[in-house]
C-alpha atoms as a PDB file:
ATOM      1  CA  UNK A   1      19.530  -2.339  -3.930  1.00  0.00           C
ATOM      2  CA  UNK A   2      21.330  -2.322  -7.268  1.00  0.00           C
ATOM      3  CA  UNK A   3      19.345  -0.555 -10.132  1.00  0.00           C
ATOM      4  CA  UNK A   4      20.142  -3.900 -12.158  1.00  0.00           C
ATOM      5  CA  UNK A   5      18.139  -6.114  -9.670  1.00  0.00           C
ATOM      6  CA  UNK A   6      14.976  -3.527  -9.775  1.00  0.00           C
ATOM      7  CA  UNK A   7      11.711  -4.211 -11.309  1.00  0.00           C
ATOM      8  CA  UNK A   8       8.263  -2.282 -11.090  1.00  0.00           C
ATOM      9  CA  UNK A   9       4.777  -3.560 -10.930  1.00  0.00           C
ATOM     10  CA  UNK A  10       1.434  -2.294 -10.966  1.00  0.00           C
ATOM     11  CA  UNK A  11      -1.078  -4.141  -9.262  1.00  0.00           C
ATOM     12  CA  UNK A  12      -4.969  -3.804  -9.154  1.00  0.00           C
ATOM     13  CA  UNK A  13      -6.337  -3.289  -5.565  1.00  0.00           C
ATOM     14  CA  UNK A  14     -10.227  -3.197  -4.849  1.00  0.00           C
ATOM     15  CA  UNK A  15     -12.286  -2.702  -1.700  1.00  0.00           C
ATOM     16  CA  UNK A  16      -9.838   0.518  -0.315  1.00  0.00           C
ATOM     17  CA  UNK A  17     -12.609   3.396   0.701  1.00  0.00           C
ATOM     18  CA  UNK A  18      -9.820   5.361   2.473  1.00  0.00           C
ATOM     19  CA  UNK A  19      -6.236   7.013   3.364  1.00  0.00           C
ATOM     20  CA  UNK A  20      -6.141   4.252   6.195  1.00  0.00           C
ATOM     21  CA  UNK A  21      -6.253   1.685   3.622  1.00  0.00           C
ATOM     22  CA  UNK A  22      -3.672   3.642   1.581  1.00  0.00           C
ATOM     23  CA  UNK A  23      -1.585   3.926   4.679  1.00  0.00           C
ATOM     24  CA  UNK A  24      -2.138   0.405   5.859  1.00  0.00           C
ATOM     25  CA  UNK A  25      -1.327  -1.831   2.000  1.00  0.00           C
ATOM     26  CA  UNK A  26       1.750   0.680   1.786  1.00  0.00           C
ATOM     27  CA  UNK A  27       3.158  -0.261   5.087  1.00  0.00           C
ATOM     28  CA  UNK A  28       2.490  -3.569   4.218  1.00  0.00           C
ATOM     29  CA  UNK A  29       4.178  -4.005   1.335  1.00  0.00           C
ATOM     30  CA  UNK A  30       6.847  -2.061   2.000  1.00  0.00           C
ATOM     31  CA  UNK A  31       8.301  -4.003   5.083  1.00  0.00           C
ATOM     32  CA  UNK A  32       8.206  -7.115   2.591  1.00  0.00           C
ATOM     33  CA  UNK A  33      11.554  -7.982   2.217  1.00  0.00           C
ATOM     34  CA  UNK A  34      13.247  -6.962  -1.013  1.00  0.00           C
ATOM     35  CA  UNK A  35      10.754  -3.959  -1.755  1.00  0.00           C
ATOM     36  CA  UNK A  36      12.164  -0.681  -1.796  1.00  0.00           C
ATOM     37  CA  UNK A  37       9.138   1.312  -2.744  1.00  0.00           C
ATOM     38  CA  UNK A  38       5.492   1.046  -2.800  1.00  0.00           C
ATOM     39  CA  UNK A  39       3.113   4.020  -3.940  1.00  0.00           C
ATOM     40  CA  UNK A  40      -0.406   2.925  -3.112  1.00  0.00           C
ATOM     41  CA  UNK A  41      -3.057   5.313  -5.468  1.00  0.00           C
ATOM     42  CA  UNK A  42      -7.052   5.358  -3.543  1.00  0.00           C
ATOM     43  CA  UNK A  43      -8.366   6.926  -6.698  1.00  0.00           C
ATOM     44  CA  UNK A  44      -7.173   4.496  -9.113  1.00  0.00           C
ATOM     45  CA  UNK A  45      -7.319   1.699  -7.002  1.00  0.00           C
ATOM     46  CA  UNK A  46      -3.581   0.739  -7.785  1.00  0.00           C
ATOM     47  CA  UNK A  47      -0.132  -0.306  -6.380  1.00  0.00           C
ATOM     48  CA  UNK A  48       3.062   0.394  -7.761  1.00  0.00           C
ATOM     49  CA  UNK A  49       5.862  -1.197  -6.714  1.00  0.00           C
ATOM     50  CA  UNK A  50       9.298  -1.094  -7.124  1.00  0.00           C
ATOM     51  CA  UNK A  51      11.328  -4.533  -5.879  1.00  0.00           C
ATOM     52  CA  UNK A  52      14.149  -6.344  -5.703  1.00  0.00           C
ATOM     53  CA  UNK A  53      13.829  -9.234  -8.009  1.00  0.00           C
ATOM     54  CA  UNK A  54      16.342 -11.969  -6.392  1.00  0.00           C
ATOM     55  CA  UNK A  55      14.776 -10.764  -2.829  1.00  0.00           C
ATOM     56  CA  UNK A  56      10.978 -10.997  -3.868  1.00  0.00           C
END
C-alpha cells in the first residue's frame, strides 16, 4: 500500500474481557480488505487501525 493512500483510526471497543477478544477483533479486522494494520489495546478498550483509504 502506498504511504499516500494510508489513514489511521482509533476506534472505541467495549465488552472485550480478554486476549481472545484481542486476538479475535485483530484477526478480524485485519483480513478486511484494504487494512494493513490493526493494534487492538484490552486495557484501553481501543482499536487502531491503519487502512487503505480507496480499498476501505
Amino acid at each position: 500500500m502506498s504511504g499516500q493512500k494510508t489513514s489511521k483510526i482509533s476506534l472505541k471497543i467495549g465488552g472485550m474481557s480478554c486476549a481472545s477478544c484481542v486476538a479475535t477483533i485483530e484477526g478480524a479486522l485485519t483480513n478486511l480488505g484494504g487494512v494493513s494494520k490493526a493494534q487492538v489495546n484490552l486495557a484501553a478498550q481501543k482499536a487502531h487501525v491503519e487502512y487503505d483509504r480507496e480499498l476501505v
